[in-house]
N, C-alpha and C. Protein backbone atom coordinates (compact mmCIF):
# COMPACT_ATOMS: atom_id res chain seq x y z
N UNK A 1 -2.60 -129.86 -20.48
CA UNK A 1 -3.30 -128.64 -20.86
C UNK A 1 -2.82 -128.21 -22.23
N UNK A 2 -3.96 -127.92 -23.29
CA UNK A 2 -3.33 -127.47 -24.56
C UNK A 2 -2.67 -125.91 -24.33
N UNK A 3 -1.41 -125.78 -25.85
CA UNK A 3 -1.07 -124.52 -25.13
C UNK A 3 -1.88 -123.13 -25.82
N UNK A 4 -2.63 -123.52 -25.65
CA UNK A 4 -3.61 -122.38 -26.06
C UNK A 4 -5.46 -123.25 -24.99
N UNK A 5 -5.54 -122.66 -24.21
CA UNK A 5 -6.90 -123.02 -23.70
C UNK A 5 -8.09 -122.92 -24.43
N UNK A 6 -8.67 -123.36 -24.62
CA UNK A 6 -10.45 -123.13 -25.36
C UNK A 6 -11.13 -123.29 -24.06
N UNK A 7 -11.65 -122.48 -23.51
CA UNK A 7 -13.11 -122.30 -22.74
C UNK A 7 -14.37 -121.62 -23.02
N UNK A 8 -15.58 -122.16 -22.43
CA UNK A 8 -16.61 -120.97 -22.66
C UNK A 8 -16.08 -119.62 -22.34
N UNK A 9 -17.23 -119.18 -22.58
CA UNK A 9 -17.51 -117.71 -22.66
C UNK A 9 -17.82 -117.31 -21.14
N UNK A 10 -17.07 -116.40 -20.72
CA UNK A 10 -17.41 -115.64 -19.71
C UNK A 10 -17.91 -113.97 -19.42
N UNK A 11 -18.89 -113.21 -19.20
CA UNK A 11 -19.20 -112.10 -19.18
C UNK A 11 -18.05 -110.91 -19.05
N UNK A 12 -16.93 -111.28 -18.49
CA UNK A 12 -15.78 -110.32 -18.04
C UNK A 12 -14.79 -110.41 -19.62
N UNK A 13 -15.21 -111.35 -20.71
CA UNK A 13 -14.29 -111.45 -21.79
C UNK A 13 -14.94 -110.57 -22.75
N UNK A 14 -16.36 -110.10 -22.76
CA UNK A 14 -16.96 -109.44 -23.38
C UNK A 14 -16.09 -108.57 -24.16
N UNK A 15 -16.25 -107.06 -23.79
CA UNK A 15 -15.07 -106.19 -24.49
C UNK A 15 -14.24 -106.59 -25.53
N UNK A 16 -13.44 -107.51 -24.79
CA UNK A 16 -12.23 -108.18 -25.93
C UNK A 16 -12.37 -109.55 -26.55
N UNK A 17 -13.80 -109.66 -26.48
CA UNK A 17 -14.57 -110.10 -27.74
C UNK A 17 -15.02 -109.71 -28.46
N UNK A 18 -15.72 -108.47 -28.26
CA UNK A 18 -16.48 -107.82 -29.28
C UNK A 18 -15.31 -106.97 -30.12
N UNK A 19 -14.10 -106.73 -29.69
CA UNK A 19 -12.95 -106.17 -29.81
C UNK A 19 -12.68 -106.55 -31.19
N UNK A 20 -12.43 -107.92 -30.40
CA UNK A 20 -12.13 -108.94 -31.43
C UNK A 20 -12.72 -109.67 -32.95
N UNK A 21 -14.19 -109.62 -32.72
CA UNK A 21 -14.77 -109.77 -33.87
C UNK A 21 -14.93 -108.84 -34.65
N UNK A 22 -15.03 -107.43 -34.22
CA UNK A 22 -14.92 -106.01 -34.92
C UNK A 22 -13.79 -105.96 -35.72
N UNK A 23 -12.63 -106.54 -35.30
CA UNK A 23 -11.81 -106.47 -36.29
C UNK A 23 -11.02 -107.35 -37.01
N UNK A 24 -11.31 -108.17 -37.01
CA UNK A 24 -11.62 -109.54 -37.47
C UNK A 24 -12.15 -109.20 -38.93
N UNK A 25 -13.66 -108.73 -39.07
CA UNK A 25 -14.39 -108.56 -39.73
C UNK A 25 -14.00 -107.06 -40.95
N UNK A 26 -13.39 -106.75 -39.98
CA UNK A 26 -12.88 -105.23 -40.78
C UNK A 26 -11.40 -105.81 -41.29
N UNK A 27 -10.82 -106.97 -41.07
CA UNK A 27 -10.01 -107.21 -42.11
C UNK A 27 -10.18 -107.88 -43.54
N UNK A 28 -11.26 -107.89 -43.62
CA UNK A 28 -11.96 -108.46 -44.93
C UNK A 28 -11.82 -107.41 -45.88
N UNK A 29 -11.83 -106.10 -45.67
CA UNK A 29 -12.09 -105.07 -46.51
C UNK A 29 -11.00 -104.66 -47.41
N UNK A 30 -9.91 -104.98 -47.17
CA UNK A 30 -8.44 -104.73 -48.10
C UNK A 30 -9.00 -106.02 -49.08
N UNK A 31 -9.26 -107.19 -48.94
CA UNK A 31 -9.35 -108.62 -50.00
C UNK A 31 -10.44 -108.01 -50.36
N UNK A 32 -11.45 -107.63 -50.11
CA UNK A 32 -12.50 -107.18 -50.83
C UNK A 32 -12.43 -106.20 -52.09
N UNK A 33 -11.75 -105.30 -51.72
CA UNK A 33 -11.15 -104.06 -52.37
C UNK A 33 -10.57 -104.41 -52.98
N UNK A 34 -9.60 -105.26 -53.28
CA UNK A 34 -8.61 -105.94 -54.19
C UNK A 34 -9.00 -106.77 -55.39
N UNK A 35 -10.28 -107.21 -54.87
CA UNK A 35 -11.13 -108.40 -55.58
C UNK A 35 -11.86 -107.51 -56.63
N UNK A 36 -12.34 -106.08 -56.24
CA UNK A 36 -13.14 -105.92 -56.47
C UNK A 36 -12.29 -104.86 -57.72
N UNK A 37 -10.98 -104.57 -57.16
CA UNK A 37 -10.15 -103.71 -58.72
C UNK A 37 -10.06 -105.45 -59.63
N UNK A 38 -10.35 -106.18 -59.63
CA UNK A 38 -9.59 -107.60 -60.44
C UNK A 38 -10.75 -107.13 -60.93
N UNK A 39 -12.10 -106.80 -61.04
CA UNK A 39 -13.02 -107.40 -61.64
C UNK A 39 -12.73 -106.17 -63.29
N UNK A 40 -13.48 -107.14 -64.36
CA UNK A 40 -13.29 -106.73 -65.71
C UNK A 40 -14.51 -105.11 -65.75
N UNK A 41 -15.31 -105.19 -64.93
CA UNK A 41 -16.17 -104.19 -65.01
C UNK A 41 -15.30 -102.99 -64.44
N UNK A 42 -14.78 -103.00 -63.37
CA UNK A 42 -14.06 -102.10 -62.45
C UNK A 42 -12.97 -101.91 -63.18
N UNK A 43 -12.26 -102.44 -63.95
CA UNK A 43 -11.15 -102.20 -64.71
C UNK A 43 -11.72 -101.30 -65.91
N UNK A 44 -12.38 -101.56 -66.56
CA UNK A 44 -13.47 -100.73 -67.60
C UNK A 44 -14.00 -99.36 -67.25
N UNK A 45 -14.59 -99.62 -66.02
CA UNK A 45 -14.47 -97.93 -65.31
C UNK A 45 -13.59 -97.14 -65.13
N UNK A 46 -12.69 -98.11 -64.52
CA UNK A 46 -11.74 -96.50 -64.06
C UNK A 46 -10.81 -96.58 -65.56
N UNK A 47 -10.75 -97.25 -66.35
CA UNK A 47 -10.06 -96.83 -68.18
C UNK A 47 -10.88 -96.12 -69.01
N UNK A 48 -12.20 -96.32 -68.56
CA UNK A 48 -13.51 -95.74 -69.56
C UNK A 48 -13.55 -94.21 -68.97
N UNK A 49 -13.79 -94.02 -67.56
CA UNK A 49 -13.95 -92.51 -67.02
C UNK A 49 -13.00 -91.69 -67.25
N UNK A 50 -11.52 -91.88 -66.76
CA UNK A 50 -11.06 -90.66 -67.62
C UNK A 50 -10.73 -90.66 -68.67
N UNK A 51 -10.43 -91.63 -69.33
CA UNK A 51 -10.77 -91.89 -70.89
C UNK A 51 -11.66 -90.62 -71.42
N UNK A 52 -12.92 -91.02 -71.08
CA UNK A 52 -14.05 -90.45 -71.84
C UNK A 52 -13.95 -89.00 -71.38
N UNK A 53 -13.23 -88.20 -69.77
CA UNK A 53 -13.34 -87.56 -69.94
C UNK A 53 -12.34 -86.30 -70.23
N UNK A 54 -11.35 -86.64 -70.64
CA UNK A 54 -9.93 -86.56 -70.80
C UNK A 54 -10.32 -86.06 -72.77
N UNK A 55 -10.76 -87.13 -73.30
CA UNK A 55 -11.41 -86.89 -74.53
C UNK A 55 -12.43 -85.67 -75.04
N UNK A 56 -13.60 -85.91 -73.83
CA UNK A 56 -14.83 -84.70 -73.89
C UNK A 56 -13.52 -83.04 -73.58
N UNK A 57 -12.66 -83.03 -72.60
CA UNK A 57 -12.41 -81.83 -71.74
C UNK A 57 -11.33 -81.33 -72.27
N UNK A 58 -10.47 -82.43 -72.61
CA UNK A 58 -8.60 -82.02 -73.06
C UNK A 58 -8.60 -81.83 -71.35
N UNK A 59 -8.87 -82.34 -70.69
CA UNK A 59 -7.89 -81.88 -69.08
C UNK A 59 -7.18 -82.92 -68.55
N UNK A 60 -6.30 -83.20 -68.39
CA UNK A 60 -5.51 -84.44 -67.52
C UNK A 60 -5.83 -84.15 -66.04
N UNK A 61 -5.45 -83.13 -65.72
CA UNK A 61 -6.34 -83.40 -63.87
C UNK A 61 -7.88 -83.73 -63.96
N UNK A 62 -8.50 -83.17 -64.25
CA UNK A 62 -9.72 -83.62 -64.30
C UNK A 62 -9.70 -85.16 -64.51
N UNK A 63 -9.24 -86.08 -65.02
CA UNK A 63 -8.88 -87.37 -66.34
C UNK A 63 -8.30 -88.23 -64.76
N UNK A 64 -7.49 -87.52 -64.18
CA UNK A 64 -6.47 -88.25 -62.88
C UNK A 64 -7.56 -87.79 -61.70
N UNK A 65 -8.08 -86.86 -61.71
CA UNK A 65 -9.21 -86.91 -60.51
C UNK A 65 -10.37 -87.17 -60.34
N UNK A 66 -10.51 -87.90 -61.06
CA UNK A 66 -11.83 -88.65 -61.86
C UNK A 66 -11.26 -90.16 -60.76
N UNK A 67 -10.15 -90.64 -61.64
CA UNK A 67 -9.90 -91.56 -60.92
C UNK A 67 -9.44 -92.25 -59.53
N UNK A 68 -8.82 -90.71 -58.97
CA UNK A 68 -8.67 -91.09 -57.51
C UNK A 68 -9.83 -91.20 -56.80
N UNK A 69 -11.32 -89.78 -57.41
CA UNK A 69 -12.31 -89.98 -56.84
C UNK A 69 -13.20 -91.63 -57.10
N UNK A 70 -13.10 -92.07 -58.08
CA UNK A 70 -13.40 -93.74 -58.36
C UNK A 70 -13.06 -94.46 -57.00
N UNK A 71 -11.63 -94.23 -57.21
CA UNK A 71 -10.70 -95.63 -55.95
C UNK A 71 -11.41 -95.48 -54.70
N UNK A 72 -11.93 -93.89 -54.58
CA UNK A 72 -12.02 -93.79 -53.08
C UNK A 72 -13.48 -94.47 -53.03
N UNK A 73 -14.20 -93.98 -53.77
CA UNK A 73 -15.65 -94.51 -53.90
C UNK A 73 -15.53 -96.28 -54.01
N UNK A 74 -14.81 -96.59 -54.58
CA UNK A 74 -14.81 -98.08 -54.47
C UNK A 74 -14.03 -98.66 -52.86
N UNK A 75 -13.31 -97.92 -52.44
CA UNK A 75 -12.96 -98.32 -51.30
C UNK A 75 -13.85 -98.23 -50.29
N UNK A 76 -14.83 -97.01 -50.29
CA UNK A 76 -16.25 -97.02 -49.44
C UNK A 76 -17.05 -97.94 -49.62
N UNK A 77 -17.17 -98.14 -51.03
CA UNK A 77 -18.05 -99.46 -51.49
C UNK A 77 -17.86 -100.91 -51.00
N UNK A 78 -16.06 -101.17 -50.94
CA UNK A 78 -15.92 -102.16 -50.27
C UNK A 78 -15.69 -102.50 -48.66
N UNK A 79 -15.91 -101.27 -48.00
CA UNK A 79 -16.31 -101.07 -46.25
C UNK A 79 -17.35 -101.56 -45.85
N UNK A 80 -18.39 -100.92 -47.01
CA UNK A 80 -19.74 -100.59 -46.26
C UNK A 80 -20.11 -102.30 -46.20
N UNK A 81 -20.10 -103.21 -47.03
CA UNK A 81 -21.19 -104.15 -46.18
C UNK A 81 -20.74 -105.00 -44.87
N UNK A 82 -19.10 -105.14 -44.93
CA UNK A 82 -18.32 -105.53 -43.31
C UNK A 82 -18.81 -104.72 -42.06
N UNK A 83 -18.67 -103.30 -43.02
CA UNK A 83 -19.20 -102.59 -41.33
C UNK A 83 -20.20 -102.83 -40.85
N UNK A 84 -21.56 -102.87 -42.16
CA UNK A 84 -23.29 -103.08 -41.58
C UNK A 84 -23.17 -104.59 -41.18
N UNK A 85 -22.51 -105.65 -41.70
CA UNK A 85 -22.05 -107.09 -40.84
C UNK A 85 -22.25 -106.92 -39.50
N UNK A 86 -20.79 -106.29 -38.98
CA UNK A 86 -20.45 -106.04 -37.52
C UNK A 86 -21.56 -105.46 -36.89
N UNK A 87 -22.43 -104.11 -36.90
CA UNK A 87 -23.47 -103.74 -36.55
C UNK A 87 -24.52 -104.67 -36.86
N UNK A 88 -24.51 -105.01 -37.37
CA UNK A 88 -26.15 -105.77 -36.96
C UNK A 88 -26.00 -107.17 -36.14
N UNK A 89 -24.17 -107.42 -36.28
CA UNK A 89 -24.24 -108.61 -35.27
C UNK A 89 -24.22 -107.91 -34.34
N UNK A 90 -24.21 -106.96 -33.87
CA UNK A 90 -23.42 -106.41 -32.54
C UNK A 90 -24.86 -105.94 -31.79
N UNK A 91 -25.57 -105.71 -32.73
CA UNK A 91 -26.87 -105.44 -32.28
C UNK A 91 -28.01 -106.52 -32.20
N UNK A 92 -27.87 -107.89 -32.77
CA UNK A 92 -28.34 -108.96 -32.43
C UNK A 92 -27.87 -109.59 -31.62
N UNK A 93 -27.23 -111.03 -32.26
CA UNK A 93 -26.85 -112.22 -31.25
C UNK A 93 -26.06 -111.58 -30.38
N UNK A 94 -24.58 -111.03 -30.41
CA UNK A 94 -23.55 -110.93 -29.70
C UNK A 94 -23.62 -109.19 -28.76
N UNK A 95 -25.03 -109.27 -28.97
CA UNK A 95 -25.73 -108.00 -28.21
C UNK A 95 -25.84 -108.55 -26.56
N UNK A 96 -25.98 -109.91 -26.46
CA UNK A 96 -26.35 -110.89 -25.25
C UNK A 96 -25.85 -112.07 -25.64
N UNK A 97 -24.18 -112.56 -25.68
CA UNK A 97 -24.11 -113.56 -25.87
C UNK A 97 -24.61 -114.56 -25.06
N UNK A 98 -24.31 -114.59 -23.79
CA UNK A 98 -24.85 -115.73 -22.93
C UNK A 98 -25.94 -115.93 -23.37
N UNK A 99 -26.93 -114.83 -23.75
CA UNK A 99 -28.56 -115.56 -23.67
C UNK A 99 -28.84 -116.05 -25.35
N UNK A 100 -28.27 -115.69 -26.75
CA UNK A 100 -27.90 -116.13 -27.43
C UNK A 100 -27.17 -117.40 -28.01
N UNK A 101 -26.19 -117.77 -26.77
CA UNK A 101 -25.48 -118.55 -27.72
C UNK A 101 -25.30 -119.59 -25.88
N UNK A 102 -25.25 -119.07 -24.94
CA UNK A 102 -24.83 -120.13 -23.67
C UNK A 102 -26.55 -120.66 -23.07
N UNK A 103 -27.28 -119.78 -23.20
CA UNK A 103 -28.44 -120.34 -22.66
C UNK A 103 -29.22 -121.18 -23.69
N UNK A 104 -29.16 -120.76 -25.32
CA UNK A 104 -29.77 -121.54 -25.96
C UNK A 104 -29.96 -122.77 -26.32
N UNK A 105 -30.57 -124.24 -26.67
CA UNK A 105 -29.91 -125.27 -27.00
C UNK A 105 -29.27 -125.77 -28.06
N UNK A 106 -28.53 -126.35 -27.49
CA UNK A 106 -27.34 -126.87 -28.95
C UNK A 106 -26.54 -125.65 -29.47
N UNK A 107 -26.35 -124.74 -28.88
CA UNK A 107 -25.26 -123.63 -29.11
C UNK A 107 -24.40 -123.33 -28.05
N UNK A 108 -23.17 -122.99 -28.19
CA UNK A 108 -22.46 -122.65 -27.53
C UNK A 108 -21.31 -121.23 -28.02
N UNK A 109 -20.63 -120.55 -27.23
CA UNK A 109 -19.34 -120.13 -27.48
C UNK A 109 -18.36 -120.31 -26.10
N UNK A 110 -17.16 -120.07 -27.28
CA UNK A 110 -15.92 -120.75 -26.46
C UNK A 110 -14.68 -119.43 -26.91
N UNK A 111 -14.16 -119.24 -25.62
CA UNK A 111 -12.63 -118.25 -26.70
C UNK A 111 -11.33 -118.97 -26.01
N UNK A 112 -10.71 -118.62 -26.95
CA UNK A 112 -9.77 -119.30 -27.17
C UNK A 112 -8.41 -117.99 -26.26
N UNK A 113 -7.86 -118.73 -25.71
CA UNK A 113 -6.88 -117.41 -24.95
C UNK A 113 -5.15 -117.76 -25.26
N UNK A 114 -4.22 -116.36 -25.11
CA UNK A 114 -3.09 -116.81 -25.44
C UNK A 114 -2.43 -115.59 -24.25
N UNK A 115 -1.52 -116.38 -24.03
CA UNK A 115 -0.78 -115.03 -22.60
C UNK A 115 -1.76 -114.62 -21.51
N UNK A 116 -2.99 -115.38 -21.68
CA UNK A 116 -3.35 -114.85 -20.66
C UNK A 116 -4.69 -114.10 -21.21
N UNK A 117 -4.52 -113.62 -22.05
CA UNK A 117 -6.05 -112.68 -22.51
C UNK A 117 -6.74 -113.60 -24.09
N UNK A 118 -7.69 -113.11 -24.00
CA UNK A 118 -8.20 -113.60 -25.67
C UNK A 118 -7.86 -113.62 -26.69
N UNK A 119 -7.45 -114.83 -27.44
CA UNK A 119 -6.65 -114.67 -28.85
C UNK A 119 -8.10 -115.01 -29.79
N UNK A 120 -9.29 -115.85 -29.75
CA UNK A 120 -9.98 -116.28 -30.53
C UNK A 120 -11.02 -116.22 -30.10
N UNK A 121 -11.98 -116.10 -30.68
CA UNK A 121 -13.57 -116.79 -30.39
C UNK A 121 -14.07 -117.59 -31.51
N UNK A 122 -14.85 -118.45 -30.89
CA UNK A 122 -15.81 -119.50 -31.78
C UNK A 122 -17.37 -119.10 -31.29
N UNK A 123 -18.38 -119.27 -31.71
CA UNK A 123 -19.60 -119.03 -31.74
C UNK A 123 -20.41 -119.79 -32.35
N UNK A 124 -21.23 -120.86 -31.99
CA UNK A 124 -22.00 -122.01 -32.86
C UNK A 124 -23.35 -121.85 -32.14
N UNK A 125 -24.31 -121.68 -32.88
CA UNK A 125 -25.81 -121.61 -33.45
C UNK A 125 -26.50 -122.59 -33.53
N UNK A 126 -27.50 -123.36 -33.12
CA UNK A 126 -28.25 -123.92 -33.87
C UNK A 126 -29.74 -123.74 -33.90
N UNK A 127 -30.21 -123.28 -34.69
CA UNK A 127 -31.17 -122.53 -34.74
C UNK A 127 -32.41 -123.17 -36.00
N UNK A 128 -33.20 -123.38 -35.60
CA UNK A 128 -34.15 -124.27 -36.64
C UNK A 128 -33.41 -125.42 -37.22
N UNK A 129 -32.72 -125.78 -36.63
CA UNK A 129 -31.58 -127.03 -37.46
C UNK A 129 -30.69 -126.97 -38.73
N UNK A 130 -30.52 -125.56 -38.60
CA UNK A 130 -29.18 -125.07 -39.16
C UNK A 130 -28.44 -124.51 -38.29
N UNK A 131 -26.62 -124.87 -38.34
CA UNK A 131 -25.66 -124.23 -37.78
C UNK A 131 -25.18 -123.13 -38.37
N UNK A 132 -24.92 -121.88 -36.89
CA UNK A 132 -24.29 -121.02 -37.92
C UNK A 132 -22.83 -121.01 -36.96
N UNK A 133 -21.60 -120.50 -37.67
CA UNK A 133 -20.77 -120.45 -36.69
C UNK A 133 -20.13 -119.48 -37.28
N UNK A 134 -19.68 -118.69 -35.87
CA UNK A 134 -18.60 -117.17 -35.89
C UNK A 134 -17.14 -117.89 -35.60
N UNK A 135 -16.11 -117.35 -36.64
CA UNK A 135 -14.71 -117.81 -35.52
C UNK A 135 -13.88 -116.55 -36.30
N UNK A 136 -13.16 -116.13 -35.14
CA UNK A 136 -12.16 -114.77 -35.45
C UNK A 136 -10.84 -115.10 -34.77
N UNK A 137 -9.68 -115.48 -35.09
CA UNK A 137 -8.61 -115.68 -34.27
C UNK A 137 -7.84 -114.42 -34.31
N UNK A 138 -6.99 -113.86 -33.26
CA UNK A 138 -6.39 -112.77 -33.52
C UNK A 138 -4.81 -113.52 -34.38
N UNK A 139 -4.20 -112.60 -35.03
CA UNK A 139 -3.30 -112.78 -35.95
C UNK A 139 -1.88 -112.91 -35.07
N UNK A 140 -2.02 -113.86 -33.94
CA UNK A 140 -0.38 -114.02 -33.42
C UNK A 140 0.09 -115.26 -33.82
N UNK A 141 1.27 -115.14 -34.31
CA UNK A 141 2.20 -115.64 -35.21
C UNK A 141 2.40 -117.19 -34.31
N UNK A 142 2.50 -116.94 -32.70
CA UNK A 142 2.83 -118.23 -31.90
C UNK A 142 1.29 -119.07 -32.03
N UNK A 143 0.11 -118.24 -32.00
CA UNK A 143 -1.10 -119.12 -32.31
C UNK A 143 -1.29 -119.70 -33.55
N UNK A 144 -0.88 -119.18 -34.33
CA UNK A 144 -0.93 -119.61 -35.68
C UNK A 144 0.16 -121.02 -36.19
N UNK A 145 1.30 -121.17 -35.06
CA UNK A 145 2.26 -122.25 -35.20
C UNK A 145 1.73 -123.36 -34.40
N UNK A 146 1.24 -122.76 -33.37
CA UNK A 146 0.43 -123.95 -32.43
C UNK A 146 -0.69 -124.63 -32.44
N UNK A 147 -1.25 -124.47 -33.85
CA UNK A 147 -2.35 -124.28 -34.33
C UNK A 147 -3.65 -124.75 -33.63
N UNK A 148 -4.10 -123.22 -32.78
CA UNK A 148 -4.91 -123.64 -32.31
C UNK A 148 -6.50 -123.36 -33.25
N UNK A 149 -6.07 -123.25 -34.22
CA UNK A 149 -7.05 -123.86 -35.47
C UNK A 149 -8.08 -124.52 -35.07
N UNK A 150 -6.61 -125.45 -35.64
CA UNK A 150 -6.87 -127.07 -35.18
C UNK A 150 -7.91 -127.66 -34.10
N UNK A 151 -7.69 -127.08 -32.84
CA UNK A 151 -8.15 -127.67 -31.63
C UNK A 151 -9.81 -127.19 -31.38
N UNK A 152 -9.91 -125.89 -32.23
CA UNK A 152 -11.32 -125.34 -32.38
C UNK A 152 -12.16 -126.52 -32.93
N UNK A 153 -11.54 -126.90 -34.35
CA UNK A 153 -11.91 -127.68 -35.20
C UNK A 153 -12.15 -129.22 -34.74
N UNK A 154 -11.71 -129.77 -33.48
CA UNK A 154 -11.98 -131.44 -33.08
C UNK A 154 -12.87 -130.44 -32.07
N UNK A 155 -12.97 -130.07 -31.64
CA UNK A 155 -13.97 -129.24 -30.22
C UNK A 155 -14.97 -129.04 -31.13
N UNK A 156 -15.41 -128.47 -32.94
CA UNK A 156 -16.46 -128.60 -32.92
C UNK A 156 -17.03 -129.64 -33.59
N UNK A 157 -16.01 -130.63 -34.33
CA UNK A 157 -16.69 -132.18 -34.84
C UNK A 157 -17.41 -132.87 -34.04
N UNK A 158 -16.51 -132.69 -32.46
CA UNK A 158 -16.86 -133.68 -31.04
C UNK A 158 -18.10 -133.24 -31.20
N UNK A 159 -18.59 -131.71 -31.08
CA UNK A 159 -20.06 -131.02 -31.19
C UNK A 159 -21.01 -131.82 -32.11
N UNK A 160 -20.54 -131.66 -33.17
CA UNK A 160 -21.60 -132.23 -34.36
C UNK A 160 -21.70 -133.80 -34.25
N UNK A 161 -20.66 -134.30 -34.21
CA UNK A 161 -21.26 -135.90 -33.44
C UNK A 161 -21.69 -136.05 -32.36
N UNK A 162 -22.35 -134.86 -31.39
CA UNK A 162 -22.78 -135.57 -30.07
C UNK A 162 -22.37 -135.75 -28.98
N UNK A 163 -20.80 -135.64 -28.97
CA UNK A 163 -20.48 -136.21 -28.37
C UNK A 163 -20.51 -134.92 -27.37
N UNK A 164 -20.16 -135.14 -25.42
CA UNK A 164 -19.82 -133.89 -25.04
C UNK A 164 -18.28 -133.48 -24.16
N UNK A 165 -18.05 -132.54 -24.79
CA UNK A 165 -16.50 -132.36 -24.88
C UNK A 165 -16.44 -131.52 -23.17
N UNK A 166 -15.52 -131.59 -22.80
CA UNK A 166 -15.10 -131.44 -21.26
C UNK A 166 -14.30 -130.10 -21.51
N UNK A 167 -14.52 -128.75 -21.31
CA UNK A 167 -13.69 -127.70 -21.25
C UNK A 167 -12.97 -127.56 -19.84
């Protein structure tokens, strides 16, 4: 037995799946935010705004609250499209996974468990003869050494060649 199990999907894992991809998805938003101060435009803004208005006013708070109001606005900026992500998956496919992804053909999902409860999910699509695939592992340090990565990854090659894998 691997030490991390991969099985389908069962209706009682729900919750702490959807748990799970919710925040999964909401950890994108710090790299986003980060990416998004690197950029040469965003650097130009927040030097150009109180710049310019520090210049027009003579005010330094105004000049410094210019720019906290920026950060925050860019930090909303970099929420909003993860969150509308999660909602509209949550309100499509993974609205009914079984009938989405277990009843359909050539798709499946599988989660991946650690201690006993859900550490991962995988989610594979095939839909007009394109694959789409969801995978969210939760961030434990013993899954991440045991790499049950890995074992997602021959579970879904076996998939794409055909072959059929025995859970």
């Amino acid at each position: 037995m691997a030490p991390h199990p991969i099985r389908k999907y069962q209706e009682s894992d729900r919750k702490r799946v959807l748990d799970l991809f919710s925040q999964g998805m909401v950890e994108h938003i710090p790299a986003t935010f980060h990416h998004t101060l690197k950029l040469p435009q965003t650097l130009l803004l927040l030097l150009g705004v109180p710049v310019s208005l520090l210049l027009a006013t003579g005010s330094w708070l105004l000049a410094l609250g210019s720019n906290v109001t920026l950060l925050v606005f860019l930090w909303l900026l970099a929420r909003y499209p993860w969150r509308k992500y999660v909602v509209t998956c949550l309100h499509t496919d993974l609205a009914d996974i079984t009938k989405s992804y277990l009843r359909a053909c050539g798709s499946c999902f599988w989660v991946a468990e650690s201690g006993g409860q859900v550490a991962g999910i995988v989610g594979e699509r095939n839909k007009d003869f394109s694959m789409s695939t969801r995978v969210t592992f939760e961030n434990i340090p013993d899954y991440v050494e045991n790499r049950a990565g890995s074992e997602v990854e021959k579970l879904q090659s076996h998939r794409a060649k055909g072959q059929d894998v025995a859970l």
